[in-house]
N, C-alpha and C. Protein backbone atom coordinates (compact mmCIF):
# COMPACT_ATOMS: atom_id res chain seq x y z
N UNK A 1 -55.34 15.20 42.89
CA UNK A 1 -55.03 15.02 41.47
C UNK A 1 -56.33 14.77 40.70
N UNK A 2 -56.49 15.34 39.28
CA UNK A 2 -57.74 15.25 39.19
C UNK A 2 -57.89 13.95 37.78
N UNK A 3 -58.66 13.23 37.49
CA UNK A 3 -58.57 12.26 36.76
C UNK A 3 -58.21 12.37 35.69
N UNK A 4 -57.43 11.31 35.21
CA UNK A 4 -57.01 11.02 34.04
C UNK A 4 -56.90 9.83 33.19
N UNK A 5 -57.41 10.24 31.90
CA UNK A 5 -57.77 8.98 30.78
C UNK A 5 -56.44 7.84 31.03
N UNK A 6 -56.44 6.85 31.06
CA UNK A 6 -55.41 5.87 31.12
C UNK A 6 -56.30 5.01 30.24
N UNK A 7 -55.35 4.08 29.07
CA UNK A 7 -55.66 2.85 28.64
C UNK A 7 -54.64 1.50 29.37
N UNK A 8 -55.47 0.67 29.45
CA UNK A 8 -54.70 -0.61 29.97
C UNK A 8 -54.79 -1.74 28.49
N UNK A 9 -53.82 -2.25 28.29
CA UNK A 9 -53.65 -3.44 27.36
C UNK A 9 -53.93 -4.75 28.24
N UNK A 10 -54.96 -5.81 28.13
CA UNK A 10 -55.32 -6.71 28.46
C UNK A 10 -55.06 -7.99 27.44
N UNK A 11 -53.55 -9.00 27.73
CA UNK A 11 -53.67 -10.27 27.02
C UNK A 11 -53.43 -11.00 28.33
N UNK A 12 -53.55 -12.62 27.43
CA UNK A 12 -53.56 -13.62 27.89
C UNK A 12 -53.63 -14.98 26.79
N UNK A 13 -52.85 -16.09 26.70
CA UNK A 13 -52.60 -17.26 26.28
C UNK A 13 -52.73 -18.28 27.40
N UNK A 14 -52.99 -18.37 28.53
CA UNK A 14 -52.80 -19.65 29.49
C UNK A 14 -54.04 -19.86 30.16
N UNK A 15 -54.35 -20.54 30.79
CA UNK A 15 -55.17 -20.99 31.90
C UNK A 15 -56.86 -20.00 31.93
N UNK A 16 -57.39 -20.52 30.34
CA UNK A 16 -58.29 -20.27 30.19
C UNK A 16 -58.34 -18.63 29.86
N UNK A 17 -57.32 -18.61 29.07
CA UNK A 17 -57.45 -16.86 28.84
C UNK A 17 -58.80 -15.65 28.82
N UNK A 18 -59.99 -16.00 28.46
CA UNK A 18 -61.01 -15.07 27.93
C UNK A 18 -61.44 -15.06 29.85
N UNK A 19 -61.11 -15.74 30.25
CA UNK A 19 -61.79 -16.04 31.80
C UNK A 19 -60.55 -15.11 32.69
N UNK A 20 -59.37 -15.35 32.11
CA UNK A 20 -58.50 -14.51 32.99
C UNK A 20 -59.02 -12.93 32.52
N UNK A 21 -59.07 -12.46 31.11
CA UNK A 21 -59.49 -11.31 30.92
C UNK A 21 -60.84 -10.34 31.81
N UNK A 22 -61.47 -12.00 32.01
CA UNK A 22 -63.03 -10.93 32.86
C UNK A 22 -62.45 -10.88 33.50
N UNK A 23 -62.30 -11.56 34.52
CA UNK A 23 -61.93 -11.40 36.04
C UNK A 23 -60.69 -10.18 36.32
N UNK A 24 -59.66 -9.92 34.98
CA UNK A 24 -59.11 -8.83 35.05
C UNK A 24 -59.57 -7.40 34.67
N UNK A 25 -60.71 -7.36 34.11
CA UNK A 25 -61.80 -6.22 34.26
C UNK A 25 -62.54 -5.80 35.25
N UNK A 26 -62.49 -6.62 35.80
CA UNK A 26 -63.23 -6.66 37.19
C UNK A 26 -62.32 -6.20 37.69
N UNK A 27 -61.78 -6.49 38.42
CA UNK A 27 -60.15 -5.97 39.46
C UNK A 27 -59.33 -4.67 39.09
N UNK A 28 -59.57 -4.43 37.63
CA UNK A 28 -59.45 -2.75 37.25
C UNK A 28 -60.68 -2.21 37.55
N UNK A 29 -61.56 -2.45 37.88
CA UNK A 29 -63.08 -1.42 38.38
C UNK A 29 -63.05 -1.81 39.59
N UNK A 30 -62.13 -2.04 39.82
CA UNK A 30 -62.12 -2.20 41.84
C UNK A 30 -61.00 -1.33 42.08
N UNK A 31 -60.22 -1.35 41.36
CA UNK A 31 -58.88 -0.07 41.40
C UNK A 31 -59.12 0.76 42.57
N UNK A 32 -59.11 1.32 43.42
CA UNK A 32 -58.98 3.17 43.96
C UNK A 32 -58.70 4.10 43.15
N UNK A 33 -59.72 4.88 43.19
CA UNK A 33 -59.61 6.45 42.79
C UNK A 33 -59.77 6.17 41.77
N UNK A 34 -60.27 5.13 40.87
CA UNK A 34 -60.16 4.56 39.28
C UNK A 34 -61.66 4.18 39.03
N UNK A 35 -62.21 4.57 37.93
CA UNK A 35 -63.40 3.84 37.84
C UNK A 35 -62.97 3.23 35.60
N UNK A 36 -63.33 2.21 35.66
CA UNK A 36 -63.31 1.26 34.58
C UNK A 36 -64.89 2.37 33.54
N UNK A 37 -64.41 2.86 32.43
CA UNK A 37 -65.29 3.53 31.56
C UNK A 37 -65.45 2.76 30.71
N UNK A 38 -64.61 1.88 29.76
CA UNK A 38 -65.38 1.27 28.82
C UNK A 38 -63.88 -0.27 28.99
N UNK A 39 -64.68 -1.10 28.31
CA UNK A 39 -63.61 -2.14 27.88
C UNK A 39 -64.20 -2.53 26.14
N UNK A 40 -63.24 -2.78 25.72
CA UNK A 40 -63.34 -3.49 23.80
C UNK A 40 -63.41 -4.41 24.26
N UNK A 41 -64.18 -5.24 23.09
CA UNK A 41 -63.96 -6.38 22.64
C UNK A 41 -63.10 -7.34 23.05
N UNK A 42 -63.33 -8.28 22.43
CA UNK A 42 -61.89 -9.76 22.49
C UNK A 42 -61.49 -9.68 21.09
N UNK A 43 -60.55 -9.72 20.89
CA UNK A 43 -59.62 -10.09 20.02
C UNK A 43 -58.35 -11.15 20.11
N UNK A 44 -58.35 -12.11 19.12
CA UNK A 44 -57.81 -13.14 18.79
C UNK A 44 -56.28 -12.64 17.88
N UNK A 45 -55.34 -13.38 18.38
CA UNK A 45 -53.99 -12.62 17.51
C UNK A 45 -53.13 -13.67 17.62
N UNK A 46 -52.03 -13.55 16.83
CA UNK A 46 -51.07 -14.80 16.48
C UNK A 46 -50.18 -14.15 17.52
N UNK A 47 -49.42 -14.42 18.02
CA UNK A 47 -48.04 -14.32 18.83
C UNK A 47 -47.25 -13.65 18.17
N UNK A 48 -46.45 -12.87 19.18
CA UNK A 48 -44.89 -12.05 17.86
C UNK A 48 -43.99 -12.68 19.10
N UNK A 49 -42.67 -12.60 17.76
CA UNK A 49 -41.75 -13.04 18.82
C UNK A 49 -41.04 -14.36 18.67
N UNK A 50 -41.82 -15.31 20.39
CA UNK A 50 -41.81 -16.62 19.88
C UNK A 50 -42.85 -16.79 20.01
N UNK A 51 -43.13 -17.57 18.49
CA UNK A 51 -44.30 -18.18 17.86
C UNK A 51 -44.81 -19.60 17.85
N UNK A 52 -44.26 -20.33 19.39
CA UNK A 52 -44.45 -21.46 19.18
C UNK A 52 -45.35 -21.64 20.96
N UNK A 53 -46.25 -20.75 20.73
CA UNK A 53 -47.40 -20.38 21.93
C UNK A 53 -48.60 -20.85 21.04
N UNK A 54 -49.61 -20.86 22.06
CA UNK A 54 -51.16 -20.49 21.44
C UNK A 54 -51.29 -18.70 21.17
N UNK A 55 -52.72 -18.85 20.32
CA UNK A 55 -52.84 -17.72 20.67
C UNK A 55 -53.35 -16.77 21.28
N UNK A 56 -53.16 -15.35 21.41
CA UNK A 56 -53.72 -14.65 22.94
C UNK A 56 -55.56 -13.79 22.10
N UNK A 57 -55.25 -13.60 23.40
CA UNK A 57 -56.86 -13.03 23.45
C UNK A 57 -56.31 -11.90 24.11
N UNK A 58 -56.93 -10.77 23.21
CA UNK A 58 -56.77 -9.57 23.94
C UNK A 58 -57.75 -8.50 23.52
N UNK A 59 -57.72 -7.19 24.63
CA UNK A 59 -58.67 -6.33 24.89
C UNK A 59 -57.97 -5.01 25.70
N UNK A 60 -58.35 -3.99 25.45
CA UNK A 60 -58.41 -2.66 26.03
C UNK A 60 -59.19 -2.41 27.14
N UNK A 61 -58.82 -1.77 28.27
CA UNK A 61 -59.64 -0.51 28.97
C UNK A 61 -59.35 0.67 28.88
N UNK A 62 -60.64 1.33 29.31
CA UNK A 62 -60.09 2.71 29.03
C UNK A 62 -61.08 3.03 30.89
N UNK A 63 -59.56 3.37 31.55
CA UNK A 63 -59.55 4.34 32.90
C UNK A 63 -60.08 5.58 32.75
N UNK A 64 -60.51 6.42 34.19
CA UNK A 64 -60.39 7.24 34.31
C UNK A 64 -59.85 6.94 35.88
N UNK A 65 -58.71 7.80 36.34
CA UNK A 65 -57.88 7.26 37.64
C UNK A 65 -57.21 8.79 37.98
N UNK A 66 -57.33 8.79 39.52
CA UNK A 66 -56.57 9.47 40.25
C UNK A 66 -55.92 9.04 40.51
N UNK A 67 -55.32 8.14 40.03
CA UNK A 67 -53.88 7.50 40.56
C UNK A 67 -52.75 7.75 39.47
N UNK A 68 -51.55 8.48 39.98
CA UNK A 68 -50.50 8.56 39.38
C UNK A 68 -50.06 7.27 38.65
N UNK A 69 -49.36 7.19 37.48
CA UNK A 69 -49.19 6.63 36.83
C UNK A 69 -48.07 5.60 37.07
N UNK A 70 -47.32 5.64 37.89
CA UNK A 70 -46.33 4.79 39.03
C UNK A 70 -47.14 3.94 39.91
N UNK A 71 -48.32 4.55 40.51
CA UNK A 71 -49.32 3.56 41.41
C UNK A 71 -50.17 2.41 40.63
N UNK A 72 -50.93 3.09 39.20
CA UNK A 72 -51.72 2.25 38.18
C UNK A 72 -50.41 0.83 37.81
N UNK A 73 -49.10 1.57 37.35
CA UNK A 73 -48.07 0.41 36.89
C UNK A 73 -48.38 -0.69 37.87
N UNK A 74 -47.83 -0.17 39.38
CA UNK A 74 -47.49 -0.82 40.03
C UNK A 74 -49.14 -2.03 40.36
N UNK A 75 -50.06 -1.18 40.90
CA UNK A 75 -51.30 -1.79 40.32
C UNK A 75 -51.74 -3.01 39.43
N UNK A 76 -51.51 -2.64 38.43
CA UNK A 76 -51.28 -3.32 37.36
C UNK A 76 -50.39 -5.05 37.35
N UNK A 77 -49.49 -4.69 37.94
CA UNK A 77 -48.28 -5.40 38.18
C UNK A 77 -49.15 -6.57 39.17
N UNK A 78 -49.82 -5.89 39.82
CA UNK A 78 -49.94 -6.62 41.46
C UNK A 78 -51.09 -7.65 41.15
N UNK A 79 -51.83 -7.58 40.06
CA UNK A 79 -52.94 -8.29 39.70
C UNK A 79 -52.45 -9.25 38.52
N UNK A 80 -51.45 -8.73 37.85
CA UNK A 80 -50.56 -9.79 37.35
C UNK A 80 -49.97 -10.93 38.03
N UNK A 81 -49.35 -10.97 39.02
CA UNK A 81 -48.94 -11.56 40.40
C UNK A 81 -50.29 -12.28 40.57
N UNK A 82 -51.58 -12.01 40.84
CA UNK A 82 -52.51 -12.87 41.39
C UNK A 82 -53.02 -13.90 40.40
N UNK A 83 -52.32 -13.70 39.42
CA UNK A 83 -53.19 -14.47 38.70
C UNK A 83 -52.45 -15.31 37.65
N UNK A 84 -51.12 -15.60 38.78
CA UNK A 84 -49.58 -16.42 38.49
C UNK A 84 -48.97 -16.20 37.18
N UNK A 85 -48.76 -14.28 36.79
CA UNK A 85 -48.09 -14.17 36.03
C UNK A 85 -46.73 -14.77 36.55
N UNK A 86 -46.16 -15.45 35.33
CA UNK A 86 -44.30 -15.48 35.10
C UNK A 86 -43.84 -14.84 34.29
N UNK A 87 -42.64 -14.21 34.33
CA UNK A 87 -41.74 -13.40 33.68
C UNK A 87 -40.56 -14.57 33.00
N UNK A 88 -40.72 -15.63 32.45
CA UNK A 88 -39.50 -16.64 32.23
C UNK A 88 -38.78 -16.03 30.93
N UNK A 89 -39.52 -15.33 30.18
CA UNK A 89 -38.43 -15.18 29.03
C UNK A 89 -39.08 -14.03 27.95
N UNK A 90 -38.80 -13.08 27.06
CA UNK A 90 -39.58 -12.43 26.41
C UNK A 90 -40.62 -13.16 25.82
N UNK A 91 -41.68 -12.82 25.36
CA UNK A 91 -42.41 -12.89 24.97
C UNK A 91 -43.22 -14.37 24.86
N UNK A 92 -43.00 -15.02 26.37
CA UNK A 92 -43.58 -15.90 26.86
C UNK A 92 -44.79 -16.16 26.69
N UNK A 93 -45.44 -17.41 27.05
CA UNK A 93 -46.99 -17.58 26.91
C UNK A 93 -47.14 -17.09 28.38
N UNK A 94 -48.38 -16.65 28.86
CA UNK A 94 -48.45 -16.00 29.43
C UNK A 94 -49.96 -16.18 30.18
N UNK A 95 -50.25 -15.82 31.62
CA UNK A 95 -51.48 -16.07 32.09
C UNK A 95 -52.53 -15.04 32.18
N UNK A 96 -51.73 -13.63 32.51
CA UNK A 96 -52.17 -12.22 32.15
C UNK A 96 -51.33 -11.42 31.87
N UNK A 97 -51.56 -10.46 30.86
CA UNK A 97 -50.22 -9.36 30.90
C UNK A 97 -51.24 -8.13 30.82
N UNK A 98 -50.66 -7.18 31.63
CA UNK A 98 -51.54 -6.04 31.90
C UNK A 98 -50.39 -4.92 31.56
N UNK A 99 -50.51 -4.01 30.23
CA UNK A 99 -49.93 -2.79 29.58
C UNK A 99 -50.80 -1.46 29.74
N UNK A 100 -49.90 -0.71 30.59
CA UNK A 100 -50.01 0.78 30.78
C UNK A 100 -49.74 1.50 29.49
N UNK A 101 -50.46 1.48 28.70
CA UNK A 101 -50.35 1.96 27.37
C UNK A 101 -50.44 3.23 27.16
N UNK A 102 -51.37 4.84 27.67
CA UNK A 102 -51.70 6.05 27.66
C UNK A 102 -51.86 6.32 28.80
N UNK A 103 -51.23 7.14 29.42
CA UNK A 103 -51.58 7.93 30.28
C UNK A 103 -52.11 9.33 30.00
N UNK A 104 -53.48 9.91 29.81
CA UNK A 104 -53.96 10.88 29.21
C UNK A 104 -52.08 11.49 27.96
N UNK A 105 -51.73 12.73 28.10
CA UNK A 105 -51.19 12.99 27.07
C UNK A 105 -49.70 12.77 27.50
N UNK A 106 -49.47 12.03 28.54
CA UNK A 106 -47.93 11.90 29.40
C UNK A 106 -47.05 11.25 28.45
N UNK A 107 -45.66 11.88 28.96
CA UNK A 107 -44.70 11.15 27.85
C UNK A 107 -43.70 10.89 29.33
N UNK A 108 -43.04 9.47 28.87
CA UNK A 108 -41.95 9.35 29.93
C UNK A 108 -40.87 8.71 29.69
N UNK A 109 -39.82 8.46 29.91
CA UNK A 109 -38.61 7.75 29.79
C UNK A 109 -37.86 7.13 30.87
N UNK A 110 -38.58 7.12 32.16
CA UNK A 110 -38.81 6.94 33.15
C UNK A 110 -37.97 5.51 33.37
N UNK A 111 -37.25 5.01 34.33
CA UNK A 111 -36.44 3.72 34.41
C UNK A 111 -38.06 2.74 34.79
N UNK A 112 -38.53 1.47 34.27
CA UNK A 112 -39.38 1.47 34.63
C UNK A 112 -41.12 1.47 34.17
N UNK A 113 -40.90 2.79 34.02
CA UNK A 113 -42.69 3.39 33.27
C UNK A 113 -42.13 4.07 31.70
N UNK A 114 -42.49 3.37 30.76
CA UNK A 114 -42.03 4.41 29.80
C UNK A 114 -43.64 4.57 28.97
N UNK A 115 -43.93 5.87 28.89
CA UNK A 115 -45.16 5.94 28.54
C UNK A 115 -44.94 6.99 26.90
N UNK A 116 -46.30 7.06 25.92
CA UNK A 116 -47.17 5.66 25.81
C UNK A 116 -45.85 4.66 25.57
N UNK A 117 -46.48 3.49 26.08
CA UNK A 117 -46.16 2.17 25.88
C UNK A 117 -45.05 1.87 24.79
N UNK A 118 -43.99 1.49 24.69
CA UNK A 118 -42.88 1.84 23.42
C UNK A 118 -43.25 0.96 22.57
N UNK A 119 -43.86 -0.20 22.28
CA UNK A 119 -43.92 -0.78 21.21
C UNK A 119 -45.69 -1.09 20.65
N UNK A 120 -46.44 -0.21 21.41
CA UNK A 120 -48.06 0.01 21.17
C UNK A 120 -48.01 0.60 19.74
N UNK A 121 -47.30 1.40 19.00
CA UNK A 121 -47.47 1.29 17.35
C UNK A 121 -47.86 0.45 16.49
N UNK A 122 -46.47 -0.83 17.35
CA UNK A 122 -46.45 -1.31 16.12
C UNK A 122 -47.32 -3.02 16.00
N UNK A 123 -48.21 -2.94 17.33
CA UNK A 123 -49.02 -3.90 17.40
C UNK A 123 -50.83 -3.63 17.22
N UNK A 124 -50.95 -4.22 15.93
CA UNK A 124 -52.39 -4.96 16.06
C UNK A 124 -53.57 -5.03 17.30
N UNK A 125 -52.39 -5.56 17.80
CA UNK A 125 -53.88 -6.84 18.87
C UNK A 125 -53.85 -5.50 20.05
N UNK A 126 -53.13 -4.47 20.05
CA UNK A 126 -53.12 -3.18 20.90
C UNK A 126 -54.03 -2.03 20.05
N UNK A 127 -53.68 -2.18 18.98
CA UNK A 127 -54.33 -0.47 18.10
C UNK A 127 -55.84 -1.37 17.60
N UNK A 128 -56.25 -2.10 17.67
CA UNK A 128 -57.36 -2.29 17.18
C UNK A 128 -58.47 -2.20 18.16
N UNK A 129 -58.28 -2.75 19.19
CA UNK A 129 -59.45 -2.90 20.80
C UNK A 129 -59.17 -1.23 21.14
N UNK A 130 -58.00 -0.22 20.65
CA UNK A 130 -57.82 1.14 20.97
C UNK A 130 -58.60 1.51 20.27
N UNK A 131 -58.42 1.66 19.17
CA UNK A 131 -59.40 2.30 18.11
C UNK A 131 -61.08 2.43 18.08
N UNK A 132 -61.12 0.75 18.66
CA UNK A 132 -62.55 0.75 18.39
C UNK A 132 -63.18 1.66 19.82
N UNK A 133 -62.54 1.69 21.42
CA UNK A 133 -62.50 2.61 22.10
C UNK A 133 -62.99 3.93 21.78
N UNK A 134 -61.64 4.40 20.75
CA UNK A 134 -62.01 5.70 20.89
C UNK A 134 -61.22 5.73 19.33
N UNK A 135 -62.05 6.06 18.36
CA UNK A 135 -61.22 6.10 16.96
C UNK A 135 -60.32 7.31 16.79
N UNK A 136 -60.14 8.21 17.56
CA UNK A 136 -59.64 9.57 17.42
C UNK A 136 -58.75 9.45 18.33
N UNK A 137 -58.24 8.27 19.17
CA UNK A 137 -57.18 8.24 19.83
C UNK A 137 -55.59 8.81 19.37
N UNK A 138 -54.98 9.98 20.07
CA UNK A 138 -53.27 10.18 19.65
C UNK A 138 -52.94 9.20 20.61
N UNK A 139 -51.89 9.08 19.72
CA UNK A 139 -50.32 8.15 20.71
C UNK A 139 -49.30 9.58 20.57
N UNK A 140 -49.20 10.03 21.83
CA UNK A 140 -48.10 11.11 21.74
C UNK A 140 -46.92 10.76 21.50
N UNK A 141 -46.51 11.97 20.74
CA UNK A 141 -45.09 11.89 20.04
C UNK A 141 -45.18 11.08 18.33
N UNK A 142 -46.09 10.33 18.38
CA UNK A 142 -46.44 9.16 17.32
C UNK A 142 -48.07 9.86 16.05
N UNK A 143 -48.71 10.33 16.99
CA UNK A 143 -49.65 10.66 15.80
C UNK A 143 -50.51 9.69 16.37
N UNK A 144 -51.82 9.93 15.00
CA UNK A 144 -53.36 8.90 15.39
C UNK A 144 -53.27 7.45 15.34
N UNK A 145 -53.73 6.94 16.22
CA UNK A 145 -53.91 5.20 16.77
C UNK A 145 -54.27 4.60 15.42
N UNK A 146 -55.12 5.15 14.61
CA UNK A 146 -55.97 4.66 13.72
C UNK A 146 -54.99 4.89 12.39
N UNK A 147 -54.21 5.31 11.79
CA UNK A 147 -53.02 5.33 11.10
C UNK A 147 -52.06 4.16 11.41
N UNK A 148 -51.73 4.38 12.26
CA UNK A 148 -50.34 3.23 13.01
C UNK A 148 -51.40 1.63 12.61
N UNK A 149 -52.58 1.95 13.20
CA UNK A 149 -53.46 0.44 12.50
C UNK A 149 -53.01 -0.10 11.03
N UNK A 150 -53.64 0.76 10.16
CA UNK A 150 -53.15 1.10 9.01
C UNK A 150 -52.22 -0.14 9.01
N UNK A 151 -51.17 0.48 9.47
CA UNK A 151 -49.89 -0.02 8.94
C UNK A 151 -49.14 -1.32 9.31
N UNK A 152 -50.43 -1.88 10.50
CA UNK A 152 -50.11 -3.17 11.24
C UNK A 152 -50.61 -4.51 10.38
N UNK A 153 -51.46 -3.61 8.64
CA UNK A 153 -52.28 -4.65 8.41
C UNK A 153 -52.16 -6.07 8.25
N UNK A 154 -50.67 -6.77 7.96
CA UNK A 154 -50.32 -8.14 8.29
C UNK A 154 -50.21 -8.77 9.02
N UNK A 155 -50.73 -8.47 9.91
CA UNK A 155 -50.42 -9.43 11.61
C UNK A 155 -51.75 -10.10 11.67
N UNK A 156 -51.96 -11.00 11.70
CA UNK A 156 -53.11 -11.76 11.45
C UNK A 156 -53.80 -11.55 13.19
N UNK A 157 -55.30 -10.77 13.34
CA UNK A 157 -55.86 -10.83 14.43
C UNK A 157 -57.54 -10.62 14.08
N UNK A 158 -58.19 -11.24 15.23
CA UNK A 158 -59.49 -11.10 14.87
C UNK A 158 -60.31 -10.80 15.83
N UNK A 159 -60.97 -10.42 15.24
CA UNK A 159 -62.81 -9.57 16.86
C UNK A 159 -63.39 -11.31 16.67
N UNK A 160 -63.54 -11.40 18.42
CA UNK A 160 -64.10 -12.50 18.14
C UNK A 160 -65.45 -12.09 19.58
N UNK A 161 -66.32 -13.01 19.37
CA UNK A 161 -67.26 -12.90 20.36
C UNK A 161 -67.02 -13.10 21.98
N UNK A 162 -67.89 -12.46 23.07
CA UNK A 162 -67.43 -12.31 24.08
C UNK A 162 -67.49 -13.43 24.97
């Protein structure tokens, strides 16, 4: 299989978040068949949802991976696990959350994998660490990354230092 662009969504609210983020950059450039091309920034964002969390710190990678997009999830998943993600309730505080956001131009509906990412539109603290990536980013089916920004402009988030 020959490589393909993947973005990963990188947050975190718990147990020293900006520290869970390196160490989860790291462990995506240890991937197989994956090499880590760029990572954004940190960015600072209010919570959606429930709003009675701190707030997260979040950041983009951008893959290049021979790994099918079922293996990266699962991947993904497994480094969540190490680093005592819990699943207790939507939109929990959280220790890492790792989002399969693009898979080069894949669309899926998949039980499971639904790609791009179904609610990467309509978040901020996702289209901004994308953008600055790659400003010419599509979200298939959806149109340019940098539009959908646009339209996120009330969600209070910020570039903060590394």
């Amino acid at each position: 299989m020959a490589a393909v662009t993947a973005y990963i969504g990188l947050g975190a609210n718990l147990a020293q978040p900006r520290e869970q983020l390196a160490a989860a950059f790291d462990e995506l450039a240890r991937l197989p068949r994956t090499r880590l091309v760029a990572r954004s920034a940190l960015y600072r964002s209010a919570p959606l949802g429930y709003t009675e969390q701190p707030d997260f710190i979040n950041a983009v990678a951008r893959l290049e991976t021979g790994l099918p997009p079922e293996a990266l999830l699962a991947a993904l998943h497994e480094i969540e696990i190490r680093h005592g993600r819990e699943r207790s309730f939507a939109n929990a505080p959280r220790t890492l959350d790792l989002d399969l956001l693009l898979y080069g131009d894949e669309t899926s509906e998949r039980a499971g994998l639904r790609l791009p990412h179904p609610r990467m539109h309509e978040r901020a603290f996702v289209l901004a660490p994308l953008v600055e990536l790659d400003p010419d980013v599509e979200i298939p089916g959806r149109g340019r990354a940098v539009d959908w920004l646009a339209r996120c402009s009330g969600q209070r988030i910020e570039r903060i230092a590394a």
